[in-house]
C-alpha atoms as a PDB file:
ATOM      1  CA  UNK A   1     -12.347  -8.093  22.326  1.00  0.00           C
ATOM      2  CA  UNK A   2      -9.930  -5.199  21.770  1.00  0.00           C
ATOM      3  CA  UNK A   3      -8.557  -5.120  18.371  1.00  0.00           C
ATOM      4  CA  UNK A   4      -4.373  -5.015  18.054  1.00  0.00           C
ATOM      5  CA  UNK A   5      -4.321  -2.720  15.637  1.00  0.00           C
ATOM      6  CA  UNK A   6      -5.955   0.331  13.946  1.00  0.00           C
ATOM      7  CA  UNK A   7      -5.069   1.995  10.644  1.00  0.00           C
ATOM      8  CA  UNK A   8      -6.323   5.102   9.915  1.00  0.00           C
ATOM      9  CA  UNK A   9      -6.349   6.216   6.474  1.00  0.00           C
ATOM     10  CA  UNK A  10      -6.723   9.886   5.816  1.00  0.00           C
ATOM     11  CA  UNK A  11      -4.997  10.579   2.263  1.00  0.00           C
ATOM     12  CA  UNK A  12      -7.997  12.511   0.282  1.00  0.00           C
ATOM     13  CA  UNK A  13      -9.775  12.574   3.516  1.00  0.00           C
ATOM     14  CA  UNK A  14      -7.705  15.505   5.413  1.00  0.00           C
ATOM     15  CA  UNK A  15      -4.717  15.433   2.759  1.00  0.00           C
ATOM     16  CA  UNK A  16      -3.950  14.501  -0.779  1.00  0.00           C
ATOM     17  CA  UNK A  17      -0.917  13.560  -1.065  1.00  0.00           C
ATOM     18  CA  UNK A  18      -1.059  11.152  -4.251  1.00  0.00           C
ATOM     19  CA  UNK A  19      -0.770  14.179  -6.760  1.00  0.00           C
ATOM     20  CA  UNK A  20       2.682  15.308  -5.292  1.00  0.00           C
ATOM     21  CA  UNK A  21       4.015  11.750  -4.534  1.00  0.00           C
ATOM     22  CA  UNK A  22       3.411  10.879  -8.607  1.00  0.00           C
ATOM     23  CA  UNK A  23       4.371  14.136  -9.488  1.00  0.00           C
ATOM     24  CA  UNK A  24       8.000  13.716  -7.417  1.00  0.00           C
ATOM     25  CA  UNK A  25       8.134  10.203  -9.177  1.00  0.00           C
ATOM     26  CA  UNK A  26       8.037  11.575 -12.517  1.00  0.00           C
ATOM     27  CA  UNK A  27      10.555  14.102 -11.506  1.00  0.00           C
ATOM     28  CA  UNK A  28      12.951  11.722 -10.706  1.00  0.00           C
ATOM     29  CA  UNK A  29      12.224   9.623 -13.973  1.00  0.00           C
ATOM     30  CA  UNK A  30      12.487  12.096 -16.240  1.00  0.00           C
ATOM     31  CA  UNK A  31      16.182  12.508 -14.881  1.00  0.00           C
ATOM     32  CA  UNK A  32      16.798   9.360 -15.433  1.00  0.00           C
ATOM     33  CA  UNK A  33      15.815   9.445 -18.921  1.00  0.00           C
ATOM     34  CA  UNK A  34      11.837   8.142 -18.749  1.00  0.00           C
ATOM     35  CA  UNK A  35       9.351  10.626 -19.820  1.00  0.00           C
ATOM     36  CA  UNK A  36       6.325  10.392 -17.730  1.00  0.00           C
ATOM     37  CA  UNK A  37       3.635  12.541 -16.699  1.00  0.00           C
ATOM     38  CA  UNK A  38       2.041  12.562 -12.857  1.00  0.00           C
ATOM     39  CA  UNK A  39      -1.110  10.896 -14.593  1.00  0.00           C
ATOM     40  CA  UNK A  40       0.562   7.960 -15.735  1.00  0.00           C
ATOM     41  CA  UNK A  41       2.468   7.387 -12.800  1.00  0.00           C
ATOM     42  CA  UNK A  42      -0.752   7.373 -10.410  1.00  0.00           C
ATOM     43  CA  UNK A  43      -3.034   5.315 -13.426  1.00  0.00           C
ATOM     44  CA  UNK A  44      -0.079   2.559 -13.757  1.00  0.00           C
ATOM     45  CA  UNK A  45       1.174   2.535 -10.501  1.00  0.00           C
ATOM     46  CA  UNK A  46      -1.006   3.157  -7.355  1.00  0.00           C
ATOM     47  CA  UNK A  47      -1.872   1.024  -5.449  1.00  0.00           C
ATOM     48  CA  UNK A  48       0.669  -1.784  -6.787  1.00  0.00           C
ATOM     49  CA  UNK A  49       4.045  -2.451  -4.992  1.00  0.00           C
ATOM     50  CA  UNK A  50       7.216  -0.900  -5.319  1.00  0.00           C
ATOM     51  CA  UNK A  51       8.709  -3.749  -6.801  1.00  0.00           C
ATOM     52  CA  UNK A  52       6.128  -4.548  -9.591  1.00  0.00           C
ATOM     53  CA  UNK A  53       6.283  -0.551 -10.425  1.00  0.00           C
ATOM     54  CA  UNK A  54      10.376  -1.227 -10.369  1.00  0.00           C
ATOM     55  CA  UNK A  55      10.207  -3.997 -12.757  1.00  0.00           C
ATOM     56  CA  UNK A  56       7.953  -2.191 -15.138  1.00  0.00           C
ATOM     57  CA  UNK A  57       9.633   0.979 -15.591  1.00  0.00           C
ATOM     58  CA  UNK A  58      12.950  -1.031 -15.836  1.00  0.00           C
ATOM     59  CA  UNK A  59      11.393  -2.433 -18.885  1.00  0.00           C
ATOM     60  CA  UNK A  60      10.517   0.688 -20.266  1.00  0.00           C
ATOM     61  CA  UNK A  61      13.967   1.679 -19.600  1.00  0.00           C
ATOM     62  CA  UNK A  62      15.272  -1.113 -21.086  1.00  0.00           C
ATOM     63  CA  UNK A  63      18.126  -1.354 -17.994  1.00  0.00           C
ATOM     64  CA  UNK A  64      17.765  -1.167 -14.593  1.00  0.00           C
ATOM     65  CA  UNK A  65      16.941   1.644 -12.346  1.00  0.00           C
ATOM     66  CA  UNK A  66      20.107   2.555  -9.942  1.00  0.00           C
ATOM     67  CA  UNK A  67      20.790   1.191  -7.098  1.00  0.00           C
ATOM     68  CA  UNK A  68      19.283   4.622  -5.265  1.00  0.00           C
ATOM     69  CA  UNK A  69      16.133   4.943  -6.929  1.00  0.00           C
ATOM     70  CA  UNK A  70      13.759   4.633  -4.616  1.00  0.00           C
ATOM     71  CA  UNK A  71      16.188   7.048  -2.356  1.00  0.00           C
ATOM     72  CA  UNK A  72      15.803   9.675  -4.637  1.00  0.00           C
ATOM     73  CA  UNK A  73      12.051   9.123  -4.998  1.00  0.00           C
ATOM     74  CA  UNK A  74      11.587   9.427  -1.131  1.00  0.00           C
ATOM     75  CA  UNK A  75      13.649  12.622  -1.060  1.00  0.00           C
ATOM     76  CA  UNK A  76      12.050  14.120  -3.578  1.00  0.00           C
ATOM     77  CA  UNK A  77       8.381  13.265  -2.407  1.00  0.00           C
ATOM     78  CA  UNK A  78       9.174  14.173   1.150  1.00  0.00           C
ATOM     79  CA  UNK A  79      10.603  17.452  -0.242  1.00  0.00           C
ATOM     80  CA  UNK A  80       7.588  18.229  -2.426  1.00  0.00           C
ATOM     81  CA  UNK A  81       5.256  17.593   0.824  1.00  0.00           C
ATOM     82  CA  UNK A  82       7.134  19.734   3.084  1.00  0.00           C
ATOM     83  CA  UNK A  83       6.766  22.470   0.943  1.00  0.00           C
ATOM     84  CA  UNK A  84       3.447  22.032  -0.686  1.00  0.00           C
ATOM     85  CA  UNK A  85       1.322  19.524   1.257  1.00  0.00           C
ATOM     86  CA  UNK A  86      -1.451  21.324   2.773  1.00  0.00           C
ATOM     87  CA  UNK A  87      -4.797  20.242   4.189  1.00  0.00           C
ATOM     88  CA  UNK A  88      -7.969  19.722   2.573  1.00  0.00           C
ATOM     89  CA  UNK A  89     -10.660  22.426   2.737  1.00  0.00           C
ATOM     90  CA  UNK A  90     -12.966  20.044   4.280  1.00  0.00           C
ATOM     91  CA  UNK A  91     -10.522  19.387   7.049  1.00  0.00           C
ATOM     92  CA  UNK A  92     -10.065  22.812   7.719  1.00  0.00           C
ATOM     93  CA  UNK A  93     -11.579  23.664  11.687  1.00  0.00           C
ATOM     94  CA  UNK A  94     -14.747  25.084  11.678  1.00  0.00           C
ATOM     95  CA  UNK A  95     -15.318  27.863  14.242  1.00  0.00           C
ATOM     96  CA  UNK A  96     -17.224  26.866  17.506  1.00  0.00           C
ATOM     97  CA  UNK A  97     -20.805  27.746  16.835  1.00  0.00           C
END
């Protein structure tokens, strides 16, 4: 039996993208009024959903995040990885021996 689907996960593997992502999320916080660091935003928030991160930093707001929050999130993130995202040095090509 063939399987239907296969998910390959490669963040810290090849990449890491998880420092810029929280790091572009804090960004766009801080704008907004909410000072967090990079480190909190990856302790209290990966691996949960966007929603549940939503609700809890619209408590800590006290009001709710605009409409385009998680727009300017994505912009910012995919910004930060065009411009900084680079390969792990383990994933680098080794010369043919």
């Amino acid at each position: 039996m063939s399987p239907d689907l296969v998910i390959f996960d490669c963040d810290g593997v090849l990449i890491d993208s998880e420092p810029l992502a929280c790091a572009a999320g804090a960004e766009v916080l801080a704008q907004l009024g909410l000072a967090v660091t990079a480190a909190e935003i990856g302790r209290r928030f990966l691996g949960r959903s966007a929603a549940a991160m939503q609700a809890e930093l619209e408590r800590d707001l006290g009001r709710p995040l605009p409409a385009d929050f998680a727009a300017r999130c994505e912009a910012r993130v995919l910004e930060a990885f065009r411009g900084r995202l680079q390969a792990l040095p383990q994933a680098a090509p080794r010369p043919p021996r």
